[in-house]
Protein backbone atom coordinates (compact mmCIF):
# COMPACT_ATOMS: atom_id res chain seq x y z
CA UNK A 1 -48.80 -37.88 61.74
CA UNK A 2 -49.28 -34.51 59.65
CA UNK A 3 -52.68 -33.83 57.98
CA UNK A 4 -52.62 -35.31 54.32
CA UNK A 5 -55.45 -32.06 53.30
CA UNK A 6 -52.98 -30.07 51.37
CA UNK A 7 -53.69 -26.22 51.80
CA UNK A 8 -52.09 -22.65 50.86
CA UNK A 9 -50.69 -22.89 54.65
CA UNK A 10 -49.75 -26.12 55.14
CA UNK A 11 -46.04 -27.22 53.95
CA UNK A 12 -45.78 -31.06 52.68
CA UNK A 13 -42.21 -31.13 52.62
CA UNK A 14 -40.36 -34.55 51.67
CA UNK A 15 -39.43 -35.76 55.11
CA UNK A 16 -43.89 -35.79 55.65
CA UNK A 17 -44.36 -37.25 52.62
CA UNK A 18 -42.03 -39.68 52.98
CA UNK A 19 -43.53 -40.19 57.22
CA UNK A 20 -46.43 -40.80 55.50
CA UNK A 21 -45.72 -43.20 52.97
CA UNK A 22 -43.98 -45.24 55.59
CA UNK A 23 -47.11 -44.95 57.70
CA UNK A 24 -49.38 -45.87 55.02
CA UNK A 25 -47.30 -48.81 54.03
CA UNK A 26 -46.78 -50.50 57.67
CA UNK A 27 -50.60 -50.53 58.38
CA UNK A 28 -51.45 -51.91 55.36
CA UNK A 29 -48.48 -54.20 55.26
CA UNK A 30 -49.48 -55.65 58.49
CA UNK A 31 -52.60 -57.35 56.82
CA UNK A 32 -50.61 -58.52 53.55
CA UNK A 33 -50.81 -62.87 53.79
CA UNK A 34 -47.53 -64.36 54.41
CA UNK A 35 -47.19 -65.68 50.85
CA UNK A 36 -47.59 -62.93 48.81
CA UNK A 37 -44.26 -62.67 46.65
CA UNK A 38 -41.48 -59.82 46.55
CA UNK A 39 -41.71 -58.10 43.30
CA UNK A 40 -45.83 -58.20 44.28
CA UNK A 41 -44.77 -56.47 47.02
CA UNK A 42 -41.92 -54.02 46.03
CA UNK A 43 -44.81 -53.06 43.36
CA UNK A 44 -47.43 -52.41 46.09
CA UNK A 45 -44.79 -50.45 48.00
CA UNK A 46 -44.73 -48.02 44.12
CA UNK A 47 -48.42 -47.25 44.88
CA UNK A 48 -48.48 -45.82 47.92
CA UNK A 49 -47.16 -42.37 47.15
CA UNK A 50 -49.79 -42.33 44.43
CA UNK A 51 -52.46 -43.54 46.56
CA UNK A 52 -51.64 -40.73 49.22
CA UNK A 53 -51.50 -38.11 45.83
CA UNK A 54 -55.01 -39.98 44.36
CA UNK A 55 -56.64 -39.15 48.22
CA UNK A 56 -55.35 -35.66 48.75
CA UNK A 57 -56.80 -34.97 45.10
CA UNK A 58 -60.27 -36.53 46.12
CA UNK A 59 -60.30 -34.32 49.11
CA UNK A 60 -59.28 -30.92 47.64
CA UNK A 61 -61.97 -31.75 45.24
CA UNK A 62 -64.53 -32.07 47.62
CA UNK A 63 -63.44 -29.07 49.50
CA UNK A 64 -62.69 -27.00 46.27
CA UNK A 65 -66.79 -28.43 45.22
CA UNK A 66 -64.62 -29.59 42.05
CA UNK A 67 -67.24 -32.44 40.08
CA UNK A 68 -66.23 -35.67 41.20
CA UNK A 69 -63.92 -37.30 38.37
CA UNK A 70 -64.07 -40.39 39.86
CA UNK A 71 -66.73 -41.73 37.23
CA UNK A 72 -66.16 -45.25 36.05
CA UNK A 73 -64.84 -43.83 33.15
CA UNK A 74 -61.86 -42.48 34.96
CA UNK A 75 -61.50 -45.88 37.16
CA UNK A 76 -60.90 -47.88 33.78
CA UNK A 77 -58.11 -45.42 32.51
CA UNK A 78 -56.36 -45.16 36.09
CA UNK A 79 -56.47 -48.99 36.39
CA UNK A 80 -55.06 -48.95 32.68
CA UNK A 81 -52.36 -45.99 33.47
CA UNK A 82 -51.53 -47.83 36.68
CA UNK A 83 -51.20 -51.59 35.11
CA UNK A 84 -48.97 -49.62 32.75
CA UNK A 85 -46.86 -47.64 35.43
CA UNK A 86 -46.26 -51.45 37.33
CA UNK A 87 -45.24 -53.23 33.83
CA UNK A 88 -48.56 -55.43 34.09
CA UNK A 89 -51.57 -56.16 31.87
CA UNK A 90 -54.71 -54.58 32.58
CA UNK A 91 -56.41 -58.23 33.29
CA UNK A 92 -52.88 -58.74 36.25
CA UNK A 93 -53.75 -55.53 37.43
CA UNK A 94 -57.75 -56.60 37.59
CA UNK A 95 -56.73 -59.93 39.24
CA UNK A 96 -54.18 -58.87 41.53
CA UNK A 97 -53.38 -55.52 42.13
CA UNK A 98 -57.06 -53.22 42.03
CA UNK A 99 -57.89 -55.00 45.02
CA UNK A 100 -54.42 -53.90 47.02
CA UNK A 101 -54.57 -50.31 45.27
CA UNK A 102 -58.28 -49.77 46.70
CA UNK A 103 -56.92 -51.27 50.21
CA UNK A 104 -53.95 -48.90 50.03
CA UNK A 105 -56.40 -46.27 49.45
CA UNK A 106 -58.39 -47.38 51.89
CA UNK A 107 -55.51 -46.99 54.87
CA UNK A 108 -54.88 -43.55 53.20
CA UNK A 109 -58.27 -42.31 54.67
CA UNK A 110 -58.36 -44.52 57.61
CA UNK A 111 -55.31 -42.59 58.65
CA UNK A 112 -56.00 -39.02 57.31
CA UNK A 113 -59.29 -39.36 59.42
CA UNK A 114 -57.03 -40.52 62.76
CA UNK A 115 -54.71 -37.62 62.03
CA UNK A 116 -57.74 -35.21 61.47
CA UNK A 117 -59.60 -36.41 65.20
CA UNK A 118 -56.61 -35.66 66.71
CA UNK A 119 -55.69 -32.74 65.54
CA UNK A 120 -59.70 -31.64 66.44
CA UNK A 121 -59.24 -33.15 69.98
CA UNK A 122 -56.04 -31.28 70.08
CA UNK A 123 -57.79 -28.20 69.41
CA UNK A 124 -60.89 -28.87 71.16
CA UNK A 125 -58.54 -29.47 74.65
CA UNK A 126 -56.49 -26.09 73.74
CA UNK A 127 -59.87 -24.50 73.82
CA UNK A 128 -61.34 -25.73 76.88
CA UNK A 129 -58.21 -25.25 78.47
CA UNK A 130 -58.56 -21.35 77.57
CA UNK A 131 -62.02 -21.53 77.83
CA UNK A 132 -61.98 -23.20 81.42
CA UNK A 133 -59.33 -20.60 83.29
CA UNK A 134 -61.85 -17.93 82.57
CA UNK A 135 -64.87 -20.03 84.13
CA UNK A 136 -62.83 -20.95 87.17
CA UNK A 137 -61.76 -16.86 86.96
CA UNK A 138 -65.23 -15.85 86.61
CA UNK A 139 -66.30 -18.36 89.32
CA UNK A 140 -64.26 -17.37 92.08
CA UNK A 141 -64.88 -13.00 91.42
């Protein structure tokens, strides 16, 4: 799973994007009850690209020490944008579909932290692999 943290020198090409939607989706579909209907779900399945987009933003403004926009100001014109975007009212989207689109967000960063530990312990092995060969080097001299 590629890093969702979008830098200068990282390319997001489609094929990730899409790896990642499909990711996203399967974990969180797993936990979806059994009677939830279709068009609930083909409408869940038009959030998570946006999700992954509204996460990426959230973390380039933390790293970028942008102000946080996510005031509850913005959270009532999202919901309203997204209720909107799924052909709902705003009161559907409060009853049903906030909860999902924080959940969906909520996998988003559950997974972005997995890929981001194992990227580190990637790293971290790399380096003790170089790191070891010149104790065991120094060691034996």
């Amino acid at each position: 799973m590629p890093e969702l943290c979008i830098s200068r020198e990282f390319d997001l090409t489609f094929k990730y994007q899409t790896q990642i939607c499909e990711a996203v989706w399967n974990t969180y579909a797993s936990d979806l009850p059994r009677g939830l209907l279709r068009k609930t779900q083909k409408r869940l399945i038009s959030l998570v690209w946006l999700a992954v987009q509204e996460v990426a933003v959230q973390h380039l403004a933390v790293q970028h020490l942008a102000v946080q926009h996510l005031n509850d100001t913005y959270k009532t014109h999202a919901g309203a944008l997204l209720a909107s975007r799924l052909g709902v009212s705003r009161s559907t989207w409060c009853e049903v579909y906030a909860e999902h689109w924080q959940g969906l967000k909520a996998v988003v960063e559950s997974l972005d932290m997995c890929a981001l530990g194992e990227v580190l312990k990637r790293k971290q092995c790399s380096n003790f692999d170089d790191d070891g060969g010149e104790l065991l080097q120094n060691r034996t001299k």
